[in-house]
PDB file of N, CA and C in Angstrom:
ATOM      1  N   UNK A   1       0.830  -1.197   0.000  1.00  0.00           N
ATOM      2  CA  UNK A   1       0.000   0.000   0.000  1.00  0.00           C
ATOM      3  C   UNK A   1       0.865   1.247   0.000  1.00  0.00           C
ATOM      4  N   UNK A   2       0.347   2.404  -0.327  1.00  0.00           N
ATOM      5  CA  UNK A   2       0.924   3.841  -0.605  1.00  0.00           C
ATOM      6  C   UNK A   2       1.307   3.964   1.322  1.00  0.00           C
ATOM      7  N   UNK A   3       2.625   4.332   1.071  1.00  0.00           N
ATOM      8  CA  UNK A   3       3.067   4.698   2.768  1.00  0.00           C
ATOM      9  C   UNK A   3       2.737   5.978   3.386  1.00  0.00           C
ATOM     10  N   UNK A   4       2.341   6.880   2.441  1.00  0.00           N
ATOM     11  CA  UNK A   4       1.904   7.795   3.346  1.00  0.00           C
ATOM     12  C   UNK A   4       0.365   7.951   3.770  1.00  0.00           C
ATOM     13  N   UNK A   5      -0.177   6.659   2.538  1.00  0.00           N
ATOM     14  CA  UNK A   5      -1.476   6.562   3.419  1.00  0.00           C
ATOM     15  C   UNK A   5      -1.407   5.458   4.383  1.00  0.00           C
ATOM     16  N   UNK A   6      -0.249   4.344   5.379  1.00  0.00           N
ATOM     17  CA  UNK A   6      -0.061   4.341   6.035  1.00  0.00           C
ATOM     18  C   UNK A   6       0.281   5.195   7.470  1.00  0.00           C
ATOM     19  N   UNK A   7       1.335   5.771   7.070  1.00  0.00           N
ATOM     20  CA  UNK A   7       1.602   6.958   7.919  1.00  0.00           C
ATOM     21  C   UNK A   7       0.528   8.001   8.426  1.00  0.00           C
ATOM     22  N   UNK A   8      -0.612   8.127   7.708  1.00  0.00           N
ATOM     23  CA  UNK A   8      -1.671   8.596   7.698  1.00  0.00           C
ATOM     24  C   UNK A   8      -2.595   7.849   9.164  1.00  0.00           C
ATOM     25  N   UNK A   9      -2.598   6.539   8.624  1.00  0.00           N
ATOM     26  CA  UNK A   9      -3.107   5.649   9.582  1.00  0.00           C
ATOM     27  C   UNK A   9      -2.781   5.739  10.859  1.00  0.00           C
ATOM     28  N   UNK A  10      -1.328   5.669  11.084  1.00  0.00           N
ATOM     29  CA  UNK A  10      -0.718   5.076  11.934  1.00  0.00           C
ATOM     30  C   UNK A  10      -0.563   6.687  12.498  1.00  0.00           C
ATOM     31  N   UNK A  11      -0.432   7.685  12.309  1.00  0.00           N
ATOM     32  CA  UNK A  11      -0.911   8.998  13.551  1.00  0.00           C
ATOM     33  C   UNK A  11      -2.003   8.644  13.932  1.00  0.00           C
ATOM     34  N   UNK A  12      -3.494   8.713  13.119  1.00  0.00           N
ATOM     35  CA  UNK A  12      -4.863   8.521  13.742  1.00  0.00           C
ATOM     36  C   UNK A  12      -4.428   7.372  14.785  1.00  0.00           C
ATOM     37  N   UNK A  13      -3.737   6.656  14.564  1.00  0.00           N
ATOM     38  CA  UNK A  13      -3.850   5.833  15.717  1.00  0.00           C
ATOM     39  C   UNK A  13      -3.349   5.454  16.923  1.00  0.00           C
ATOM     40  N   UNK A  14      -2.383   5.913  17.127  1.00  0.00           N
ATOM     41  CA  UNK A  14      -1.611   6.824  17.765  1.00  0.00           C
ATOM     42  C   UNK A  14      -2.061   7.812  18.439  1.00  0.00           C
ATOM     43  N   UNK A  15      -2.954   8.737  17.835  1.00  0.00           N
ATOM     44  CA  UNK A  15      -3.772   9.838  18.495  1.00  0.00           C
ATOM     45  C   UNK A  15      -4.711   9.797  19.114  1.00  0.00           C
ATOM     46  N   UNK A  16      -5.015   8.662  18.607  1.00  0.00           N
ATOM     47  CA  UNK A  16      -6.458   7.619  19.478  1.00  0.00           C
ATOM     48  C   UNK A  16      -7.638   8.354  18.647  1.00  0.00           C
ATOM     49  N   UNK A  17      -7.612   8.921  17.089  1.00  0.00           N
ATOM     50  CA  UNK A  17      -8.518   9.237  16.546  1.00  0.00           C
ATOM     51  C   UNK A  17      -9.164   8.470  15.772  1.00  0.00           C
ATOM     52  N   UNK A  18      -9.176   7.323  15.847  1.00  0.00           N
ATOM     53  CA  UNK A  18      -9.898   6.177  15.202  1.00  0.00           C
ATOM     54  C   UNK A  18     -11.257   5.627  15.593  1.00  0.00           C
ATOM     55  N   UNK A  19     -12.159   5.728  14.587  1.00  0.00           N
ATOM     56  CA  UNK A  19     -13.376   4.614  15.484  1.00  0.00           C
ATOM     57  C   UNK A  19     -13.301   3.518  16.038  1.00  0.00           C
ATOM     58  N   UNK A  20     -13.774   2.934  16.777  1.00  0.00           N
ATOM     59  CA  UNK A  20     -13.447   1.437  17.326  1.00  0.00           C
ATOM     60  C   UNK A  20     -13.606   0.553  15.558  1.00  0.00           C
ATOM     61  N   UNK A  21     -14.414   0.405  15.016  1.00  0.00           N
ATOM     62  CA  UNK A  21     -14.074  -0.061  13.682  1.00  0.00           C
ATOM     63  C   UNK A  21     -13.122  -0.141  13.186  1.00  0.00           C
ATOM     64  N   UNK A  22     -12.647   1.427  12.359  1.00  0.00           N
ATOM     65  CA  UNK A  22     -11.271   1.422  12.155  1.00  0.00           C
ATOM     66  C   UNK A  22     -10.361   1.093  13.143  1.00  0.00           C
ATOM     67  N   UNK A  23     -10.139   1.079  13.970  1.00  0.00           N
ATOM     68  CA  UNK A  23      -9.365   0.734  15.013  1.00  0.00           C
ATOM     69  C   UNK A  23      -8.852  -0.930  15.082  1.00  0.00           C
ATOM     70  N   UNK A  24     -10.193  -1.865  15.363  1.00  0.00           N
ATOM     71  CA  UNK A  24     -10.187  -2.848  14.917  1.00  0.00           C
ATOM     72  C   UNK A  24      -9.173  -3.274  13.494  1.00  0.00           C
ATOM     73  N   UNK A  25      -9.770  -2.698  12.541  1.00  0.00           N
ATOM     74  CA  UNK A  25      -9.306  -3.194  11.095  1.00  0.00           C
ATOM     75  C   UNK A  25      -7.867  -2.742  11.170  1.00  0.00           C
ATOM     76  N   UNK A  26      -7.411  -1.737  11.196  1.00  0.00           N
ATOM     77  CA  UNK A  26      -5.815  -1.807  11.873  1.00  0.00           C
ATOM     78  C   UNK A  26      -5.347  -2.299  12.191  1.00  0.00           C
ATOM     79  N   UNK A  27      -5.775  -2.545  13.527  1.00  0.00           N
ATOM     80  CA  UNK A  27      -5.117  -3.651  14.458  1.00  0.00           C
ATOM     81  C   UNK A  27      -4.919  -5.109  13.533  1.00  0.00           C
ATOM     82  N   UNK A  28      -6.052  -5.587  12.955  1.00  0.00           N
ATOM     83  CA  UNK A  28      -6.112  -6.502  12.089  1.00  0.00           C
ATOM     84  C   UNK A  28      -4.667  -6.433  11.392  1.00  0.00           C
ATOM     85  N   UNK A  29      -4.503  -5.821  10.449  1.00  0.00           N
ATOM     86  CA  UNK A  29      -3.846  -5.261   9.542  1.00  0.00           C
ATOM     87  C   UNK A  29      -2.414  -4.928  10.132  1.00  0.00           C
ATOM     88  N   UNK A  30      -2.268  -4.860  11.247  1.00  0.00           N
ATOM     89  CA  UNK A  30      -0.986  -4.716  11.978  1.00  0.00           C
ATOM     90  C   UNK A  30      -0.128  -6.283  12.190  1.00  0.00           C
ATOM     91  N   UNK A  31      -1.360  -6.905  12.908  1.00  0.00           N
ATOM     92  CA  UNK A  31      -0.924  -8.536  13.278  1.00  0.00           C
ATOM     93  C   UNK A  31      -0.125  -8.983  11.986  1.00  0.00           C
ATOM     94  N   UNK A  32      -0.563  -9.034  10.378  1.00  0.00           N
ATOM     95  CA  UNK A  32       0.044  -9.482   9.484  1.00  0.00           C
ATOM     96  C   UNK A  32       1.115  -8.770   8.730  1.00  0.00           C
ATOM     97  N   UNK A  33       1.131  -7.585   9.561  1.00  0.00           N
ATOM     98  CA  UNK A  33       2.114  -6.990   8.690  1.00  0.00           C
ATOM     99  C   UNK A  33       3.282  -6.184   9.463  1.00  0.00           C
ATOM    100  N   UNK A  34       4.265  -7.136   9.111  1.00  0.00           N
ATOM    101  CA  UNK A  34       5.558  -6.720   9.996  1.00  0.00           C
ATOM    102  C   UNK A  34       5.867  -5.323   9.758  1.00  0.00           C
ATOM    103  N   UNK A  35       6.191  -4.991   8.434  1.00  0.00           N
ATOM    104  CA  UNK A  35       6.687  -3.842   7.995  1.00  0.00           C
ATOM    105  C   UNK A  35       5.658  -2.764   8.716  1.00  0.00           C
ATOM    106  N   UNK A  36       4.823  -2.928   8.763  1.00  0.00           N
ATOM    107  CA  UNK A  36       3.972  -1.765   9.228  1.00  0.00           C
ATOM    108  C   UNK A  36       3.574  -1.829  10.689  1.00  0.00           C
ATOM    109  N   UNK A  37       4.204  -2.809  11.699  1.00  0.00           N
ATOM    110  CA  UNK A  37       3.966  -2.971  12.745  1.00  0.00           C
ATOM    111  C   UNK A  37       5.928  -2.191  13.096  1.00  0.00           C
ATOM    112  N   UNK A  38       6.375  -2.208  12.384  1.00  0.00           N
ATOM    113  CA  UNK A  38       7.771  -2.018  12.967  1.00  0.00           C
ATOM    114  C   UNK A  38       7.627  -0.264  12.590  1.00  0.00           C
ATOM    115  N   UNK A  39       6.869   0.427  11.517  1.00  0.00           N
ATOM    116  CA  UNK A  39       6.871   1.619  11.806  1.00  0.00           C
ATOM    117  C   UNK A  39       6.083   2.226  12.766  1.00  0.00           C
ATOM    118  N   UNK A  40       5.034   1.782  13.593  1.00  0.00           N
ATOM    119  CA  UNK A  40       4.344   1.678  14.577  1.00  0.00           C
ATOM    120  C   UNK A  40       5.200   1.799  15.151  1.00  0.00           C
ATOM    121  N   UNK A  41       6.246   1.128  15.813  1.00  0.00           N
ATOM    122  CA  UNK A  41       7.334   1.351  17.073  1.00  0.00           C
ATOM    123  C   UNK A  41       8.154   2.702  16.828  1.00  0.00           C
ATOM    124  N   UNK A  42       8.960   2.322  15.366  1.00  0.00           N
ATOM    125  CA  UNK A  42       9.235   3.693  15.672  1.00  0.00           C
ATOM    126  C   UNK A  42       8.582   5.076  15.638  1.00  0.00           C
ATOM    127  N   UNK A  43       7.242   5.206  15.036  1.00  0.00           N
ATOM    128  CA  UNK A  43       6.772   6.826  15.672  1.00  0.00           C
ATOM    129  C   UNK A  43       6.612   6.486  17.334  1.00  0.00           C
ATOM    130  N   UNK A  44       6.283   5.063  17.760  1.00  0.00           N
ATOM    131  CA  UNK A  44       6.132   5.504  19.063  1.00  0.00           C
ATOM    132  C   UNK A  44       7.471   5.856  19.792  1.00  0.00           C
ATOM    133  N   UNK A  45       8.702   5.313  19.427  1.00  0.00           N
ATOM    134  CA  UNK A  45       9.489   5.670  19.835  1.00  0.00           C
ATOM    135  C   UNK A  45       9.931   7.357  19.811  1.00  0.00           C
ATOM    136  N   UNK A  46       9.717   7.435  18.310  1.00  0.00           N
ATOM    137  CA  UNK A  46       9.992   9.117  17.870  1.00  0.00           C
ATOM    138  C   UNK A  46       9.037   9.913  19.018  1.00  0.00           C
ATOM    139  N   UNK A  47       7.595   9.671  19.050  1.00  0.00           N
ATOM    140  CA  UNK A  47       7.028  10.545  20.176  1.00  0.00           C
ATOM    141  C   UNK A  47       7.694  10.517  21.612  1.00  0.00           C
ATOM    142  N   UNK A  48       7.583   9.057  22.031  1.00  0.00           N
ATOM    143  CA  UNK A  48       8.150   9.041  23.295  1.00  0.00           C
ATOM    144  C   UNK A  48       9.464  10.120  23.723  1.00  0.00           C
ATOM    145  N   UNK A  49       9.892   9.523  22.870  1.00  0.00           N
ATOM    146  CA  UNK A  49      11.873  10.568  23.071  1.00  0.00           C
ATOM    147  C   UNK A  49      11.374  12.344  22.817  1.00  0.00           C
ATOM    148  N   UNK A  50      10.764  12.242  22.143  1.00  0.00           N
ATOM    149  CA  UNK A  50      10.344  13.956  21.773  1.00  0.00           C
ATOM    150  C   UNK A  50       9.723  14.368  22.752  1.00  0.00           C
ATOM    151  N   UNK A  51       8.583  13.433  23.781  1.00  0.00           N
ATOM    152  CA  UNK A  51       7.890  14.207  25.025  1.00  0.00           C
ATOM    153  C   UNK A  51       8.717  14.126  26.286  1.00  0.00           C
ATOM    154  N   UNK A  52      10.068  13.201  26.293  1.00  0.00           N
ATOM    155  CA  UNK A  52      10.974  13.375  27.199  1.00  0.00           C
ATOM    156  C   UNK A  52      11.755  14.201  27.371  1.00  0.00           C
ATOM    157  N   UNK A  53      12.048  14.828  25.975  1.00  0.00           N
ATOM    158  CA  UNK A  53      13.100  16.012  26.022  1.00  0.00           C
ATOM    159  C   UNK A  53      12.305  17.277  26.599  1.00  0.00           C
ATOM    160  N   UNK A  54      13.098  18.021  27.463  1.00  0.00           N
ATOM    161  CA  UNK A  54      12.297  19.345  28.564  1.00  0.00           C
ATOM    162  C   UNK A  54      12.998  20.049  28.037  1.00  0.00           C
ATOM    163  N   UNK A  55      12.317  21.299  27.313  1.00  0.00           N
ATOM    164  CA  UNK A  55      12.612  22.438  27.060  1.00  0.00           C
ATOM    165  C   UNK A  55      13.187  23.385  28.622  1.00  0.00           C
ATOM    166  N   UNK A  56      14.614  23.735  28.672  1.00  0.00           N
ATOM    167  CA  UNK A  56      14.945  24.980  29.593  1.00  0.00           C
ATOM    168  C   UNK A  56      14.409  26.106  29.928  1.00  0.00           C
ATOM    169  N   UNK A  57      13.826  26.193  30.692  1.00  0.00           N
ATOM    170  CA  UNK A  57      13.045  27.594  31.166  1.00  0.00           C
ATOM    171  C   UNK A  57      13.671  28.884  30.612  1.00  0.00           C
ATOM    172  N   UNK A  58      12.953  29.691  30.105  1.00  0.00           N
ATOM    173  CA  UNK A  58      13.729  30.883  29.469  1.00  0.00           C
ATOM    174  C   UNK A  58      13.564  31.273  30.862  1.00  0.00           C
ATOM    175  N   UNK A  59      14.542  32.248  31.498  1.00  0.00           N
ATOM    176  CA  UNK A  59      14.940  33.073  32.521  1.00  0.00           C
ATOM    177  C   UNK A  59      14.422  34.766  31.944  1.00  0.00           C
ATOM    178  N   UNK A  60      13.514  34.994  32.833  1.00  0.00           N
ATOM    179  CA  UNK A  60      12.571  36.602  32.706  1.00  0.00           C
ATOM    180  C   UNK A  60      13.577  37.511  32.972  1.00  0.00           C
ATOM    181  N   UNK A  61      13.687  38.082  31.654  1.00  0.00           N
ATOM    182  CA  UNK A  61      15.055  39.684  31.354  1.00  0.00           C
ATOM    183  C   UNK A  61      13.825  40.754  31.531  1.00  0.00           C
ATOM    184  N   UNK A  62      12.784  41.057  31.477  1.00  0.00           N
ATOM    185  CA  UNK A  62      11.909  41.882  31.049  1.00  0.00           C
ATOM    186  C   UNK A  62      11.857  42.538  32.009  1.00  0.00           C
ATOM    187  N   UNK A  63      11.694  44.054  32.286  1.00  0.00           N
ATOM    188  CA  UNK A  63      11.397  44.433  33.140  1.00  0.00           C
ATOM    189  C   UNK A  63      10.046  45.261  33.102  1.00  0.00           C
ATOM    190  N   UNK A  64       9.271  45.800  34.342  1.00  0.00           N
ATOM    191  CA  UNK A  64       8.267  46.493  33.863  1.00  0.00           C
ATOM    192  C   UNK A  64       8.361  48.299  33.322  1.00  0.00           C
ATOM    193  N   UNK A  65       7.549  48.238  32.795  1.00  0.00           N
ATOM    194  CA  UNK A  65       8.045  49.721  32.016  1.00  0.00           C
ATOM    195  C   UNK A  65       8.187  50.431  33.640  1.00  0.00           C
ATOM    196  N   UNK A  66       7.078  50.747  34.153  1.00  0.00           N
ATOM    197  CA  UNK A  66       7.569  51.793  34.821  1.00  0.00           C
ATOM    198  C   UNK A  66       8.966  51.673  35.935  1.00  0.00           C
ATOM    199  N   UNK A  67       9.579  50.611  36.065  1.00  0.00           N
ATOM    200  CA  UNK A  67      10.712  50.927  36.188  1.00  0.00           C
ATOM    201  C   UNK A  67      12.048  50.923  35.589  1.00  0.00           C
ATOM    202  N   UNK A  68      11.543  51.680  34.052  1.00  0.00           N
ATOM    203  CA  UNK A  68      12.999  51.883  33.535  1.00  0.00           C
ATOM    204  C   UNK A  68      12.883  53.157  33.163  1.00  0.00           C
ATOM    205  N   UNK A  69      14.005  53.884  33.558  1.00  0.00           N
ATOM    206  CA  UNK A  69      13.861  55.073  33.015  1.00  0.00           C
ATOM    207  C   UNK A  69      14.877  55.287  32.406  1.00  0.00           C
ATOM    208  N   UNK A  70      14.207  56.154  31.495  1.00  0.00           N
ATOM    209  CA  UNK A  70      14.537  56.288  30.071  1.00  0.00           C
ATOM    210  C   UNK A  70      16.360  57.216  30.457  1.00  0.00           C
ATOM    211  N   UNK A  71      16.191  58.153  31.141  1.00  0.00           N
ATOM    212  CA  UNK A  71      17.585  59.280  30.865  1.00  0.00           C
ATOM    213  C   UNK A  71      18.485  58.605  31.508  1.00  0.00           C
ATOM    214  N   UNK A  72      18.735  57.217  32.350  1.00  0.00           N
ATOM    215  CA  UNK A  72      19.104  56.155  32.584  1.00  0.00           C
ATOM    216  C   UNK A  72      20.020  55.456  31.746  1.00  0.00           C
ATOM    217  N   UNK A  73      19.614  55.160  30.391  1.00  0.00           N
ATOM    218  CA  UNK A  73      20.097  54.417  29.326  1.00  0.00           C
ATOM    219  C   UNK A  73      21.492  55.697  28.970  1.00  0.00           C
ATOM    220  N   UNK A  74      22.416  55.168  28.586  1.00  0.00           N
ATOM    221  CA  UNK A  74      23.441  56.206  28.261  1.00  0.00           C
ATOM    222  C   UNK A  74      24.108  55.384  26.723  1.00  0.00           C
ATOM    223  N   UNK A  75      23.529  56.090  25.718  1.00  0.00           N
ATOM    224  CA  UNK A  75      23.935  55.817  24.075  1.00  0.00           C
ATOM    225  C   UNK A  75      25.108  56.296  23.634  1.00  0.00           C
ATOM    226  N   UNK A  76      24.603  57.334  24.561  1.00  0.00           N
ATOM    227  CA  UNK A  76      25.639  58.475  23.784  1.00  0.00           C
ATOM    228  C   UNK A  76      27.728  58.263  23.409  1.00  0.00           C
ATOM    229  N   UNK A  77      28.222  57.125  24.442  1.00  0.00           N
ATOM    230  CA  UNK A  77      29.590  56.878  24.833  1.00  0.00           C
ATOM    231  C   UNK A  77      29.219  55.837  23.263  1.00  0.00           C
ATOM    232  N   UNK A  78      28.482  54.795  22.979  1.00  0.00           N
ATOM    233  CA  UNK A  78      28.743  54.340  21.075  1.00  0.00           C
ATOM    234  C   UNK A  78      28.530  55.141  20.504  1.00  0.00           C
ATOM    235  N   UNK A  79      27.515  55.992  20.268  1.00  0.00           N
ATOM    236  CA  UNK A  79      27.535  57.314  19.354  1.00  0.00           C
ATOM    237  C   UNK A  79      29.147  57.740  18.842  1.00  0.00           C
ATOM    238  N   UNK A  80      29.453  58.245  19.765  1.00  0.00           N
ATOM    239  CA  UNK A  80      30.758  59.104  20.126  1.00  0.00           C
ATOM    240  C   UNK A  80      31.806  58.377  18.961  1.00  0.00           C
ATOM    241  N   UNK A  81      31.876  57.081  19.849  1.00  0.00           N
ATOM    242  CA  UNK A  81      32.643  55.350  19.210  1.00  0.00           C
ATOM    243  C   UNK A  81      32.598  55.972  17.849  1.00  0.00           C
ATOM    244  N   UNK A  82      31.084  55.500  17.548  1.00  0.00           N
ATOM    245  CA  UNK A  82      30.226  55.626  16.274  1.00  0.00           C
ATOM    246  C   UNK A  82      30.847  56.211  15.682  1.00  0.00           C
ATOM    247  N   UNK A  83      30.581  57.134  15.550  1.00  0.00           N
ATOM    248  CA  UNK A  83      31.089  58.864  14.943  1.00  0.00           C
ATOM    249  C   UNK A  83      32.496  58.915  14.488  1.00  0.00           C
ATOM    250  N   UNK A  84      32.924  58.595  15.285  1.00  0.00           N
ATOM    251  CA  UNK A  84      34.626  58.724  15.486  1.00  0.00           C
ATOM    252  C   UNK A  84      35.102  57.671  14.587  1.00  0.00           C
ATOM    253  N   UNK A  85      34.553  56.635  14.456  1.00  0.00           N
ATOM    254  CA  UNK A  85      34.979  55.317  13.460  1.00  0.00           C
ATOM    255  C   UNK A  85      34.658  56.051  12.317  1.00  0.00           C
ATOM    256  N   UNK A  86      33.460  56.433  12.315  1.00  0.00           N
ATOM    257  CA  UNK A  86      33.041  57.115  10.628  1.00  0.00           C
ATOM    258  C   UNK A  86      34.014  58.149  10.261  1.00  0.00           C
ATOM    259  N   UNK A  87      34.732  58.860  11.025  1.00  0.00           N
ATOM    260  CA  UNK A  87      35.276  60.304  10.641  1.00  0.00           C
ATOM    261  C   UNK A  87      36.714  59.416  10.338  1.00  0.00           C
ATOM    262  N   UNK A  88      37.227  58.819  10.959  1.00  0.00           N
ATOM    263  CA  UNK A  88      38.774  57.930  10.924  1.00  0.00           C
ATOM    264  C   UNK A  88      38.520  56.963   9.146  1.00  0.00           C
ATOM    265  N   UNK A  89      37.507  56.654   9.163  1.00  0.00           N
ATOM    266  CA  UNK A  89      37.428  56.114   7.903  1.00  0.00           C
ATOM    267  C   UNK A  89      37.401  57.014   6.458  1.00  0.00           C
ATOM    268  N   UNK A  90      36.782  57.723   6.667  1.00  0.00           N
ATOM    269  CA  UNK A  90      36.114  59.166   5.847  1.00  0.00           C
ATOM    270  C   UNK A  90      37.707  59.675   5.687  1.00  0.00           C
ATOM    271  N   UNK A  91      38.476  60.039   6.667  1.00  0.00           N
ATOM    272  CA  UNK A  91      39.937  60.611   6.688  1.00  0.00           C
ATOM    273  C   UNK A  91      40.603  59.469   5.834  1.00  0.00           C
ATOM    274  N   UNK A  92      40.707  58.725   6.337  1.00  0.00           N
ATOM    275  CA  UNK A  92      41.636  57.063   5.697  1.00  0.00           C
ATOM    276  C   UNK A  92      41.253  56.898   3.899  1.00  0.00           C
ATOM    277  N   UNK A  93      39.913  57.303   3.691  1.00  0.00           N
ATOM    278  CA  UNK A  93      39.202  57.133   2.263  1.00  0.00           C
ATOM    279  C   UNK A  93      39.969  57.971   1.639  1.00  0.00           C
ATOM    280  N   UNK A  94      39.842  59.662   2.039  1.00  0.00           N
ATOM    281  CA  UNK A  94      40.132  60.613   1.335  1.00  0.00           C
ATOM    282  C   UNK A  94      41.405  60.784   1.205  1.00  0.00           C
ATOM    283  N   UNK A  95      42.678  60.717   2.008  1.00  0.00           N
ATOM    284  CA  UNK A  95      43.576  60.823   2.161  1.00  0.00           C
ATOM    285  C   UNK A  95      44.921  60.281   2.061  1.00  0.00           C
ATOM    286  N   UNK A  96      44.542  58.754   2.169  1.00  0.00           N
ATOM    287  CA  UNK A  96      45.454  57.631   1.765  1.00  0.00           C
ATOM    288  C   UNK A  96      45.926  57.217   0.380  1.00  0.00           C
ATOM    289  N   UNK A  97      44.832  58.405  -0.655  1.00  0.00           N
ATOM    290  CA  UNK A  97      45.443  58.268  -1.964  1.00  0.00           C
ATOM    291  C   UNK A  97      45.911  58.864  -2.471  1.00  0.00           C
TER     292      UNK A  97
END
């Protein structure tokens, strides 16, 4: 049969979205068929290992607005940097030839 209308199957069932019918006939259909009973293990395996792995808590940087104030922040010392790189380059462009 077409494997991705296996694969198809074998989430619904897995997901437990199957009627007891279909469910049944699967199951049927599983007993005789190795190949498709061995990809059965591995999505269950693939899920299993994927709901074991724990995402790391992001650590809260945020602060609330009203306690940051703004004239606080000091830009102005890269500006300066800033500036000064542009003018050293601008000199270096014009002059070095």
């Amino acid at each position: 049969m077409n494997p991705q209308f296996d694969h198809k199957f074998l989430e619904q069932y897995l997901a437990g979205k199957m009627s007891p019918v279909e469910k049944m006939a699967f199951e049927a259909r599983l007993a005789g068929d190795n190949v498709l009973r061995a990809e059965l293990e591995a999505m269950k395996r693939m899920q299993s290992s994927s709901s074991e792995v724990q995402r790391p808590e992001i650590a809260a940087t945020s602060y609330p607005v009203d306690e940051i104030d703004e004239n606080s922040r000091t830009y102005w010392p890269y500006l300066v940097i800033a500036f000064l790189s542009f003018v050293a380059l601008v000199y270096i462009a014009l002059f070095r030839l």
